[in-house]
PDB file of N, CA and C in Angstrom:
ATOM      1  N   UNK A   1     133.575  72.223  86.079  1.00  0.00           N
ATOM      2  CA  UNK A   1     133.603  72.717  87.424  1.00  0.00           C
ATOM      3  C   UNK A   1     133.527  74.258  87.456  1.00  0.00           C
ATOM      4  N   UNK A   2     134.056  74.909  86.396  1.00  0.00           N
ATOM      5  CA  UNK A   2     134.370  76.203  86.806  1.00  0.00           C
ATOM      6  C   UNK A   2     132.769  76.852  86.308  1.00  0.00           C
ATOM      7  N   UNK A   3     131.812  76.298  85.528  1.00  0.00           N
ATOM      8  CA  UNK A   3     130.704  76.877  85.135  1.00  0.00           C
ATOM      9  C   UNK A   3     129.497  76.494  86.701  1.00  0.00           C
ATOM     10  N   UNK A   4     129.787  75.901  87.054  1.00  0.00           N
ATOM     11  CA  UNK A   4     129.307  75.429  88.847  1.00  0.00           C
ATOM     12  C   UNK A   4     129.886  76.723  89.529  1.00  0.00           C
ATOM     13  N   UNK A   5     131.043  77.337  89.319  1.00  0.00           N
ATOM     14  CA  UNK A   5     131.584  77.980  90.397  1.00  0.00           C
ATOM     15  C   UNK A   5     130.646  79.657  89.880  1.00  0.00           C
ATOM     16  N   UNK A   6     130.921  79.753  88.232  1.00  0.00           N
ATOM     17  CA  UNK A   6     130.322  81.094  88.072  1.00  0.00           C
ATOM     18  C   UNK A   6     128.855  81.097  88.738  1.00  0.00           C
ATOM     19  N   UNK A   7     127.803  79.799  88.251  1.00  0.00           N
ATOM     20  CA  UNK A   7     126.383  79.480  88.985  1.00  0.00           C
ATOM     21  C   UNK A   7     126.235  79.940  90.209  1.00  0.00           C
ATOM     22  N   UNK A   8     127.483  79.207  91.078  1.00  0.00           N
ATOM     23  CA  UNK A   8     127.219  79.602  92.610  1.00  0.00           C
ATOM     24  C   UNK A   8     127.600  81.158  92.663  1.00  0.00           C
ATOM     25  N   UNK A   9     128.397  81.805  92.385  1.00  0.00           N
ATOM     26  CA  UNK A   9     128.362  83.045  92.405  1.00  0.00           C
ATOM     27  C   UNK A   9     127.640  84.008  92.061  1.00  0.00           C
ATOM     28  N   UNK A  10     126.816  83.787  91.058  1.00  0.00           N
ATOM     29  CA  UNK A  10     125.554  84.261  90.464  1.00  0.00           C
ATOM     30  C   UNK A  10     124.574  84.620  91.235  1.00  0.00           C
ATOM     31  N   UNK A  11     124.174  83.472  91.790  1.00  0.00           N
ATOM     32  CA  UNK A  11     123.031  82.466  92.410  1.00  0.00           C
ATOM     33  C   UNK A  11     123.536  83.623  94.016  1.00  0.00           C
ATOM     34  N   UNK A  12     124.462  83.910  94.996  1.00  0.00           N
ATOM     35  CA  UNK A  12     125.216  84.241  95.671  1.00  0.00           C
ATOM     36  C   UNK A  12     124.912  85.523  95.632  1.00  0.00           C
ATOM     37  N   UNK A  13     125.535  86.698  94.455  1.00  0.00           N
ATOM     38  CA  UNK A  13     125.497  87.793  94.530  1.00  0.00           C
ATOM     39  C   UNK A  13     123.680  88.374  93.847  1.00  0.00           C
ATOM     40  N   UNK A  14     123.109  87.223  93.806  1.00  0.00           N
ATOM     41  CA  UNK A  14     121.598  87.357  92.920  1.00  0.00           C
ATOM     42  C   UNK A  14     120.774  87.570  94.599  1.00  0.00           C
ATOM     43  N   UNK A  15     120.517  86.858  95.518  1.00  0.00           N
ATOM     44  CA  UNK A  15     120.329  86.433  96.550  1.00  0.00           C
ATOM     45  C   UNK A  15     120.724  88.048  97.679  1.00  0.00           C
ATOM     46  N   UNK A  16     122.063  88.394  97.074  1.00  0.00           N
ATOM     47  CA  UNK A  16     122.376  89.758  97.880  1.00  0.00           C
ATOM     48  C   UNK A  16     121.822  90.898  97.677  1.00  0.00           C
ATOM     49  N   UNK A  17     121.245  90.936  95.984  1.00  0.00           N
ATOM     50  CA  UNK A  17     120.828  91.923  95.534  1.00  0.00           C
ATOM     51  C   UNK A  17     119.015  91.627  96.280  1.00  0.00           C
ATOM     52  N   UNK A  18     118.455  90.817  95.755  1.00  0.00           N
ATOM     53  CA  UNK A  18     117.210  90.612  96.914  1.00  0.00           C
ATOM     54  C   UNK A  18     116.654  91.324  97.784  1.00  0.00           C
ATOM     55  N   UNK A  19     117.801  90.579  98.819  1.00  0.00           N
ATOM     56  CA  UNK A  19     117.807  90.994 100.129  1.00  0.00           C
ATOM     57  C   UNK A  19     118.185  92.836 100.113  1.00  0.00           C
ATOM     58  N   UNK A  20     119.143  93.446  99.469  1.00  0.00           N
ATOM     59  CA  UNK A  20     119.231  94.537  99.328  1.00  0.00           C
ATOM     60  C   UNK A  20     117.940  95.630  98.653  1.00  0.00           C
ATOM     61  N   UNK A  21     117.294  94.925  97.766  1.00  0.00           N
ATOM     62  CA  UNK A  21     115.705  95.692  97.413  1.00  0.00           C
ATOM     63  C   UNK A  21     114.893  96.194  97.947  1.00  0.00           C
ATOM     64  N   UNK A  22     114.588  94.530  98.910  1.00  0.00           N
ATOM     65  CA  UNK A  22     113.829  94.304  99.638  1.00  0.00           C
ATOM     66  C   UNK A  22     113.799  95.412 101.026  1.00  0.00           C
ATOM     67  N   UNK A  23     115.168  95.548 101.419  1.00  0.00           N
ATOM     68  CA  UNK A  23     115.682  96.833 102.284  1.00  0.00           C
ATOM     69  C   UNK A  23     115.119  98.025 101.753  1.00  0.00           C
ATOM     70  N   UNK A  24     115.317  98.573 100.247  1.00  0.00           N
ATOM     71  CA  UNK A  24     115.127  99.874 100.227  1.00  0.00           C
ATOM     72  C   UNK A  24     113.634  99.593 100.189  1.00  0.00           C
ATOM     73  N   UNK A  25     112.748  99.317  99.345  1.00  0.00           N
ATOM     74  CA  UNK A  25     111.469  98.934  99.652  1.00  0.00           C
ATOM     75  C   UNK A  25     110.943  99.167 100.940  1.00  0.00           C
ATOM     76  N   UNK A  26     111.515  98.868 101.929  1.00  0.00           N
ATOM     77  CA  UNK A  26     110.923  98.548 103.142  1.00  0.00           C
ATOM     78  C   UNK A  26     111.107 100.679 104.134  1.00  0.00           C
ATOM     79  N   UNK A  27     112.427 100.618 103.815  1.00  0.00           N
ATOM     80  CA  UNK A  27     112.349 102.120 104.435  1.00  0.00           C
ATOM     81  C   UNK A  27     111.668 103.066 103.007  1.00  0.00           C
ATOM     82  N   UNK A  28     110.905 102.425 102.278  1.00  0.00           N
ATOM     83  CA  UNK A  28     110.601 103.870 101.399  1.00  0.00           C
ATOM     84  C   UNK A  28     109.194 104.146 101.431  1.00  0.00           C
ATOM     85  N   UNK A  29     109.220 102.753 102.433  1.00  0.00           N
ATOM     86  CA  UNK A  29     107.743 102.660 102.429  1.00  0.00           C
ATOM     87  C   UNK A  29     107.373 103.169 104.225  1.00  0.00           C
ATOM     88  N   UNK A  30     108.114 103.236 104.962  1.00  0.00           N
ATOM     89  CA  UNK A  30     108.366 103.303 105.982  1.00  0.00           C
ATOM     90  C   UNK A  30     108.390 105.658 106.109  1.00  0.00           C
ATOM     91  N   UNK A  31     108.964 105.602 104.808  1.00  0.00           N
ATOM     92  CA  UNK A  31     109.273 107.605 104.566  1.00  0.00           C
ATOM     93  C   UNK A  31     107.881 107.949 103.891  1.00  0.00           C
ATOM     94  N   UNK A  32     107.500 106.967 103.055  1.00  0.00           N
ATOM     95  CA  UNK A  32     106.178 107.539 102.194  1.00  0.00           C
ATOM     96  C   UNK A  32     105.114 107.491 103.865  1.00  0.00           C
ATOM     97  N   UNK A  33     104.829 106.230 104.316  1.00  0.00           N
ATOM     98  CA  UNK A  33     104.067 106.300 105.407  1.00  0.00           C
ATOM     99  C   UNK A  33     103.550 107.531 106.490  1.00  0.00           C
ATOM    100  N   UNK A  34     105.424 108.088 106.701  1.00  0.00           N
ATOM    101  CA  UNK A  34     105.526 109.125 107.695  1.00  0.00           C
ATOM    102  C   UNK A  34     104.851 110.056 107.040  1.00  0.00           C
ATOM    103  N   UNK A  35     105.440 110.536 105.411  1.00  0.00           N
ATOM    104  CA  UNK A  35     105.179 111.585 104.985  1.00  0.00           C
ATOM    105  C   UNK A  35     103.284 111.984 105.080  1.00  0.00           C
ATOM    106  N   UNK A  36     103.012 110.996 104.601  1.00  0.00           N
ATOM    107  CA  UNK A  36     101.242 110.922 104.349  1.00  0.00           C
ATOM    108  C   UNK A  36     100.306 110.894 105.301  1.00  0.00           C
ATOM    109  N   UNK A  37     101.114 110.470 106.241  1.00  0.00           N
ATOM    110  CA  UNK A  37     100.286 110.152 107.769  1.00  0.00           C
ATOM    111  C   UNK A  37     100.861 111.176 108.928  1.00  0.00           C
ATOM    112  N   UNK A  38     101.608 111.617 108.600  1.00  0.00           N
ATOM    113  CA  UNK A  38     102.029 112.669 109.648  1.00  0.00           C
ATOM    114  C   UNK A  38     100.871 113.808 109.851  1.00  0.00           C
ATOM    115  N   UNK A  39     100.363 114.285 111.023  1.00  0.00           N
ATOM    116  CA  UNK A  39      99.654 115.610 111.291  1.00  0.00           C
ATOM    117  C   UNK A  39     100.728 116.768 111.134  1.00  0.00           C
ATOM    118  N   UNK A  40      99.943 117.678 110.301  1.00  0.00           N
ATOM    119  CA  UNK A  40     100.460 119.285 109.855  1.00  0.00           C
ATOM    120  C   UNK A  40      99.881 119.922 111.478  1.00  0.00           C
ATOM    121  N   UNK A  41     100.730 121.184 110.912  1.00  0.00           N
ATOM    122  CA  UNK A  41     100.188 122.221 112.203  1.00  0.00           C
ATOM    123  C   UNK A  41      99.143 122.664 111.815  1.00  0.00           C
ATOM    124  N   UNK A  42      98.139 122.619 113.326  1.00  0.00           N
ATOM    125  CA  UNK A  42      96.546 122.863 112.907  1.00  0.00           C
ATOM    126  C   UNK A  42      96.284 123.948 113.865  1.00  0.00           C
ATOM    127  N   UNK A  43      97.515 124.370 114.930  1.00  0.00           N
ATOM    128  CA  UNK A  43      97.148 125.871 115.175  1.00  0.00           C
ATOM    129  C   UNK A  43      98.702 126.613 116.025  1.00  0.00           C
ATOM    130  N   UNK A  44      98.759 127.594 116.134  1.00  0.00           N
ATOM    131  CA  UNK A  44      99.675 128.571 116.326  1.00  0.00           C
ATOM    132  C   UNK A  44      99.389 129.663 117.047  1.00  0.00           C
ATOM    133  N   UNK A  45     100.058 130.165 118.186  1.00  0.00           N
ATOM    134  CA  UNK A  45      99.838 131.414 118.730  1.00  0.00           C
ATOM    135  C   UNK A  45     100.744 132.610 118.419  1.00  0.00           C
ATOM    136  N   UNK A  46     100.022 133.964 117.465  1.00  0.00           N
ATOM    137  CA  UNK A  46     101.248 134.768 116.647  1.00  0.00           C
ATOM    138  C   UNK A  46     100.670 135.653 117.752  1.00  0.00           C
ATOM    139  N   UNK A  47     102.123 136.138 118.562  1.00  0.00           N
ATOM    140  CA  UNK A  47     101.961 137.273 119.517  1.00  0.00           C
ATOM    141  C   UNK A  47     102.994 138.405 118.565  1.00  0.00           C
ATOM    142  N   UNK A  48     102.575 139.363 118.795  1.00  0.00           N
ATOM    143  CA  UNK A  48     103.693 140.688 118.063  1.00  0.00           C
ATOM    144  C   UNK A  48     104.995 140.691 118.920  1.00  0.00           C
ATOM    145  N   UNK A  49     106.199 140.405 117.792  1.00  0.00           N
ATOM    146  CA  UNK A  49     107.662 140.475 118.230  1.00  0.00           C
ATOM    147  C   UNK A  49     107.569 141.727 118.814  1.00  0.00           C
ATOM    148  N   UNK A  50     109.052 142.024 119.887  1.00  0.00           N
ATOM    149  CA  UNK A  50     109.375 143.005 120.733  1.00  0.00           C
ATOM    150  C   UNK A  50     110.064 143.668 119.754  1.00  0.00           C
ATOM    151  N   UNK A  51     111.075 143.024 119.294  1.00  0.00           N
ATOM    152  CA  UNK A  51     111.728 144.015 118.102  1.00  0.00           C
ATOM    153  C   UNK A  51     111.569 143.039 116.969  1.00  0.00           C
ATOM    154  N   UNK A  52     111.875 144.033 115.642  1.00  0.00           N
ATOM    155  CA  UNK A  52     111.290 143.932 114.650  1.00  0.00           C
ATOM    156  C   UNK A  52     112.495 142.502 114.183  1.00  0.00           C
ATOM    157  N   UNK A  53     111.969 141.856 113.350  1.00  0.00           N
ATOM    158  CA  UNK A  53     113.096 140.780 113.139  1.00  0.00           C
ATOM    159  C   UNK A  53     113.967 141.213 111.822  1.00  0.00           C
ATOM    160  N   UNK A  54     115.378 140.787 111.827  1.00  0.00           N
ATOM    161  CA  UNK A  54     116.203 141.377 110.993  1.00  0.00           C
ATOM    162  C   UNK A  54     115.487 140.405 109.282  1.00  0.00           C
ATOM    163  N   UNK A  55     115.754 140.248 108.292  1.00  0.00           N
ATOM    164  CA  UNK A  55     115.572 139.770 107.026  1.00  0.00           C
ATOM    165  C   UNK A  55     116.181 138.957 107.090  1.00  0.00           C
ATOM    166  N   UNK A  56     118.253 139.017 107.099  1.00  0.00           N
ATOM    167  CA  UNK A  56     118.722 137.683 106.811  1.00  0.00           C
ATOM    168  C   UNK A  56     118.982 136.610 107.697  1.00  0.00           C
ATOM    169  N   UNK A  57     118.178 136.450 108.903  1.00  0.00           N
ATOM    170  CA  UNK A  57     118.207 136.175 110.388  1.00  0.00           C
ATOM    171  C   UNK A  57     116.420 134.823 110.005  1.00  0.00           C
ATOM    172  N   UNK A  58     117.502 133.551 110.457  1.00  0.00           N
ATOM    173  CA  UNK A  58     116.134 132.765 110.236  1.00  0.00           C
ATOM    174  C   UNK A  58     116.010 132.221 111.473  1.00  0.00           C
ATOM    175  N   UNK A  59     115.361 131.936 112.636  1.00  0.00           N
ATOM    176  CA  UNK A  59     114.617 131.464 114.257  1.00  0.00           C
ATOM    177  C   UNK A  59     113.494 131.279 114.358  1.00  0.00           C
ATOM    178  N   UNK A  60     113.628 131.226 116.081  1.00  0.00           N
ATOM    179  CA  UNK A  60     112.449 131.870 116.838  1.00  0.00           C
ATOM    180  C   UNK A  60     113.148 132.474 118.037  1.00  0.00           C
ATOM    181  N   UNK A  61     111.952 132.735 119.235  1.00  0.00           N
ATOM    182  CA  UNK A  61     112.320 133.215 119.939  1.00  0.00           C
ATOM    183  C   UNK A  61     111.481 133.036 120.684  1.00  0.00           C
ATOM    184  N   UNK A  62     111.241 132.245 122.224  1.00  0.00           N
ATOM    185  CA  UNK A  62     110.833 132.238 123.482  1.00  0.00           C
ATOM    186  C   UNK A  62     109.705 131.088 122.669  1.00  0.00           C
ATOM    187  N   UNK A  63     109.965 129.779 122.111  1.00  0.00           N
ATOM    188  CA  UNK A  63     108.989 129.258 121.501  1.00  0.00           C
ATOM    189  C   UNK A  63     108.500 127.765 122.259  1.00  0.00           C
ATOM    190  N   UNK A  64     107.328 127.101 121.960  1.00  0.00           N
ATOM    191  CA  UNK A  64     107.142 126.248 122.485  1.00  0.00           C
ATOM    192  C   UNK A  64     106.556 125.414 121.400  1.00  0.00           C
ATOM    193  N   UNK A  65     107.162 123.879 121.618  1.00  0.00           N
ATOM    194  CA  UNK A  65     106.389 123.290 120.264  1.00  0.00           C
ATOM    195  C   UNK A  65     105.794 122.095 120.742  1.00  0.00           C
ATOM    196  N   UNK A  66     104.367 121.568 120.580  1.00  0.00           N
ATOM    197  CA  UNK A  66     104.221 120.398 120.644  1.00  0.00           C
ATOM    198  C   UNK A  66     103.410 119.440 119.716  1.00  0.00           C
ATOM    199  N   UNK A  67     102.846 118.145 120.307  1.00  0.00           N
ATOM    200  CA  UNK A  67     102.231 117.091 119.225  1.00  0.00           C
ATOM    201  C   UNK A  67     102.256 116.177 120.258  1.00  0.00           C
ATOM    202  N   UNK A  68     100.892 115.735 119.886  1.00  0.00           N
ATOM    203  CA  UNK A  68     100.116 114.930 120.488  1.00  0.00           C
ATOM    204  C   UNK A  68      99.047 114.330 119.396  1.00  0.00           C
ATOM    205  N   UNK A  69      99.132 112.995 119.541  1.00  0.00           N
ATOM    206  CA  UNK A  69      98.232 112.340 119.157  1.00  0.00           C
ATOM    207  C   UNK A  69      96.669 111.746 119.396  1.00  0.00           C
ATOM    208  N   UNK A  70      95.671 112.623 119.330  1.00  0.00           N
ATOM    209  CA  UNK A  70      94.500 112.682 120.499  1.00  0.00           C
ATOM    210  C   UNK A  70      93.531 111.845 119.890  1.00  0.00           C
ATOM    211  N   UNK A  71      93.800 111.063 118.624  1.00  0.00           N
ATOM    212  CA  UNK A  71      92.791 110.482 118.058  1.00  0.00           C
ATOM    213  C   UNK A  71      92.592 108.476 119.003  1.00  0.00           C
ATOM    214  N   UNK A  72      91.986 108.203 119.530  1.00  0.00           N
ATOM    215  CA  UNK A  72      91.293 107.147 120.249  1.00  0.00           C
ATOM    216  C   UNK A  72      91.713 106.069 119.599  1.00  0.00           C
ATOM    217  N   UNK A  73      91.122 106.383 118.568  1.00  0.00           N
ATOM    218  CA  UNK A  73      91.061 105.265 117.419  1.00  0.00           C
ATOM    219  C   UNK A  73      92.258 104.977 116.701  1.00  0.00           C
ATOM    220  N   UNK A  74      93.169 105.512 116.861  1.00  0.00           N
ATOM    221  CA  UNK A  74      94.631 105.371 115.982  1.00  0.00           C
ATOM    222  C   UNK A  74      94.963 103.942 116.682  1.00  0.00           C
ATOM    223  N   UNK A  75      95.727 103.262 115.837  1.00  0.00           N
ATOM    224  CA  UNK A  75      96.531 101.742 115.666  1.00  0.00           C
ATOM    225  C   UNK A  75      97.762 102.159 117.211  1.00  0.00           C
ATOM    226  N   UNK A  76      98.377 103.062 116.538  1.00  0.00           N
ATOM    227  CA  UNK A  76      99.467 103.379 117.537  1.00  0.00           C
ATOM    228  C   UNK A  76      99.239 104.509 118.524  1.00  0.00           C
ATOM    229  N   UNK A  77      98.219 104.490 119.222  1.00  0.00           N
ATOM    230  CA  UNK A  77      97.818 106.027 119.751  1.00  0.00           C
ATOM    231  C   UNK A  77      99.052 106.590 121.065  1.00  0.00           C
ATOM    232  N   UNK A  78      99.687 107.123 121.245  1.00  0.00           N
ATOM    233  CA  UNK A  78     100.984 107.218 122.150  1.00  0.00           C
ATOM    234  C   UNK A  78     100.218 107.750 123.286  1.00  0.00           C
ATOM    235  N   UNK A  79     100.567 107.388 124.387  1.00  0.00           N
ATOM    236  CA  UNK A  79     100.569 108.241 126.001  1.00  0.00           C
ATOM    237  C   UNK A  79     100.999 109.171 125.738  1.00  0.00           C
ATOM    238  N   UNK A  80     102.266 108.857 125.600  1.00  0.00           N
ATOM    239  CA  UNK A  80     103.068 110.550 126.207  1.00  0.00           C
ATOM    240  C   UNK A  80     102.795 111.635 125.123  1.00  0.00           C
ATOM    241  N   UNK A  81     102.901 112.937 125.450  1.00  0.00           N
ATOM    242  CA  UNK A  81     102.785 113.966 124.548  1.00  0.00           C
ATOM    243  C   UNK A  81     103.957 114.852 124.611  1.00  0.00           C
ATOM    244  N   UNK A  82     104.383 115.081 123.109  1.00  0.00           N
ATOM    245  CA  UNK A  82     105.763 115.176 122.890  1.00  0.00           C
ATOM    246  C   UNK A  82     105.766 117.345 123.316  1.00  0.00           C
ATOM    247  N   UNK A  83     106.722 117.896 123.905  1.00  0.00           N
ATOM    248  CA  UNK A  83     106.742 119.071 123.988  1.00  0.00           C
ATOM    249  C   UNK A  83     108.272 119.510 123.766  1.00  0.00           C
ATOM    250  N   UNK A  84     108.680 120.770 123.006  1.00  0.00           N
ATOM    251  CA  UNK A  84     109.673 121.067 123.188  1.00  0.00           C
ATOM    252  C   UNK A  84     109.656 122.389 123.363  1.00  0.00           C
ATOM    253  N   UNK A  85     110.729 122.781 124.168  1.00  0.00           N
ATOM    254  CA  UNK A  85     110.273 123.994 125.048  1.00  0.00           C
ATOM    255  C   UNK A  85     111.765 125.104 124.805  1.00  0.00           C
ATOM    256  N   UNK A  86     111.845 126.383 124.650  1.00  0.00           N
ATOM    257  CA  UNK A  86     113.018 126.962 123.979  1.00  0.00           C
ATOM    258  C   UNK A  86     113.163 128.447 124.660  1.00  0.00           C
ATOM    259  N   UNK A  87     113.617 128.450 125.753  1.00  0.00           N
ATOM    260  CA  UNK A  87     113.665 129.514 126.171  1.00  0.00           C
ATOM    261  C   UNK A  87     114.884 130.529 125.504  1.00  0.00           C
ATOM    262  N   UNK A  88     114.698 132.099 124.709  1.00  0.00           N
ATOM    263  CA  UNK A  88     115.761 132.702 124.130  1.00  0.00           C
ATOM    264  C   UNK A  88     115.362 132.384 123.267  1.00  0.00           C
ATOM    265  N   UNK A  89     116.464 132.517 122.329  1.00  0.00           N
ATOM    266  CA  UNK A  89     116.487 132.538 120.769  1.00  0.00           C
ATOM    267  C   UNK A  89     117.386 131.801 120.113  1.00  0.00           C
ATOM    268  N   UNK A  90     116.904 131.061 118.795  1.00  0.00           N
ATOM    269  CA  UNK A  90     117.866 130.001 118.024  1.00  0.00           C
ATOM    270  C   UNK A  90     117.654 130.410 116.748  1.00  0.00           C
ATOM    271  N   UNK A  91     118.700 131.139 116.296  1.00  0.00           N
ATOM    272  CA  UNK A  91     119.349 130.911 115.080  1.00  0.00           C
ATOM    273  C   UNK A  91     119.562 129.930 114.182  1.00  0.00           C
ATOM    274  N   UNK A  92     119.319 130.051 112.875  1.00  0.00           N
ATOM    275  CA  UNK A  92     119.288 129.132 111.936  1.00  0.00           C
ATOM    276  C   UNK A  92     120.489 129.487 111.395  1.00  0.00           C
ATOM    277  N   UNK A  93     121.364 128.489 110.638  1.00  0.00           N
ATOM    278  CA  UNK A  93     122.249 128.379 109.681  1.00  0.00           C
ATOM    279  C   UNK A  93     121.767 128.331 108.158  1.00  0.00           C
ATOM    280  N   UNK A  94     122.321 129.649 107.636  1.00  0.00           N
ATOM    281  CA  UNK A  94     121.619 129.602 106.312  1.00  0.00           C
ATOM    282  C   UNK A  94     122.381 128.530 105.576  1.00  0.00           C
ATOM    283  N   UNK A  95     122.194 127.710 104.159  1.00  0.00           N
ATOM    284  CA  UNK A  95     122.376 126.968 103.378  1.00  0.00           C
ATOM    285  C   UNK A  95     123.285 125.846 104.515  1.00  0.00           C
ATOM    286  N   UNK A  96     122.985 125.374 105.269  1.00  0.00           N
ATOM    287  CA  UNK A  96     123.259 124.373 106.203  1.00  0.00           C
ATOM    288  C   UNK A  96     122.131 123.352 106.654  1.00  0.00           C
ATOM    289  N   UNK A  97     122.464 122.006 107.129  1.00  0.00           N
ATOM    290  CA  UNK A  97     121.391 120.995 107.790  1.00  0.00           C
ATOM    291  C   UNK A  97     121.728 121.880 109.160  1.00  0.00           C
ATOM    292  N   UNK A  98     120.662 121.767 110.159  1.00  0.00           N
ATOM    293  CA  UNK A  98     120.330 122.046 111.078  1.00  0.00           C
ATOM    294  C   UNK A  98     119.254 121.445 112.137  1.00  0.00           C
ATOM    295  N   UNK A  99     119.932 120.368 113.045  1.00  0.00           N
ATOM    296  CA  UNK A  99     119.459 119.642 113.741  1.00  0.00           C
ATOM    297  C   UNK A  99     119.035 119.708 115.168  1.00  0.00           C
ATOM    298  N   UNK A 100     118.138 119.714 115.517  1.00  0.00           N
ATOM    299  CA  UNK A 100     117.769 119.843 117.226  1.00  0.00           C
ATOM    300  C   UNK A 100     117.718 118.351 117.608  1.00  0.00           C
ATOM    301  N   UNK A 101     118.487 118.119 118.862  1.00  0.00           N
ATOM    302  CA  UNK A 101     118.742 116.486 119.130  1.00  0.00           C
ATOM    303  C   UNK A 101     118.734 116.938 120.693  1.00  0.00           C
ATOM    304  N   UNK A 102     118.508 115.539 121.103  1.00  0.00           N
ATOM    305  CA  UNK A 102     118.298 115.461 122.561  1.00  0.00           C
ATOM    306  C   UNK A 102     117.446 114.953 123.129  1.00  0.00           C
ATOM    307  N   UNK A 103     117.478 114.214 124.315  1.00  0.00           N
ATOM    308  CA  UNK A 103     116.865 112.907 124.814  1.00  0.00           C
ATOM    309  C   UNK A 103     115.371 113.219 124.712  1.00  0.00           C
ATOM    310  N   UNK A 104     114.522 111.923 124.622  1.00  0.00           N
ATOM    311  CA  UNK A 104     112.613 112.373 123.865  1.00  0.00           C
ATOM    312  C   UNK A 104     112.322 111.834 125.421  1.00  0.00           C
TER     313      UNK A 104
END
């Protein structure tokens, strides 16, 4: 009986590991996707700062960012076009994560 019980446990924690693979597999393929298929920036407007920017000071200032997906033919082509808009100035945290969040 007790070599039935190690089996089922085996068989049990074999089944968990699986299903657990199968998970990372799925988001790595899901990060490689983004990474490869994502559009880079393909243009920029550099106007000359008002004052000169300090060195250990990482931002922007009065910036606007967007992305749009204009290709027809894409699988997932989106309506909406994403904009984010920054009036003033934002400071970066040096050797810190630094997150911009807020409703899309």
């Amino acid at each position: 009986m007790a070599a039935f019980d190690i089996l089922r446990d085996l068989m049990h924690y074999l089944t968990w590991q699986i299903s657990s693979i199968i998970s990372g597999k799925v988001s790595l393929d899901r990060i490689d996707d983004f990474i490869k298929n994502t559009e880079l920036l393909d243009e920029f407007d550099k106007a000359s700062p008002a004052v000169a920017p300090e060195r250990d000071v990482i931002g922007f200032n009065d910036a606007v960012f967007s992305w749009a997906n204009e290709d027809e033919k894409a699988a997932r082509a989106s309506k909406r076009k994403f904009r984010l808009r920054v009036d003033g100035t934002v400071l970066l945290k040096r050797n810190a994560i630094n997150l911009v969040i807020g409703p899309t």
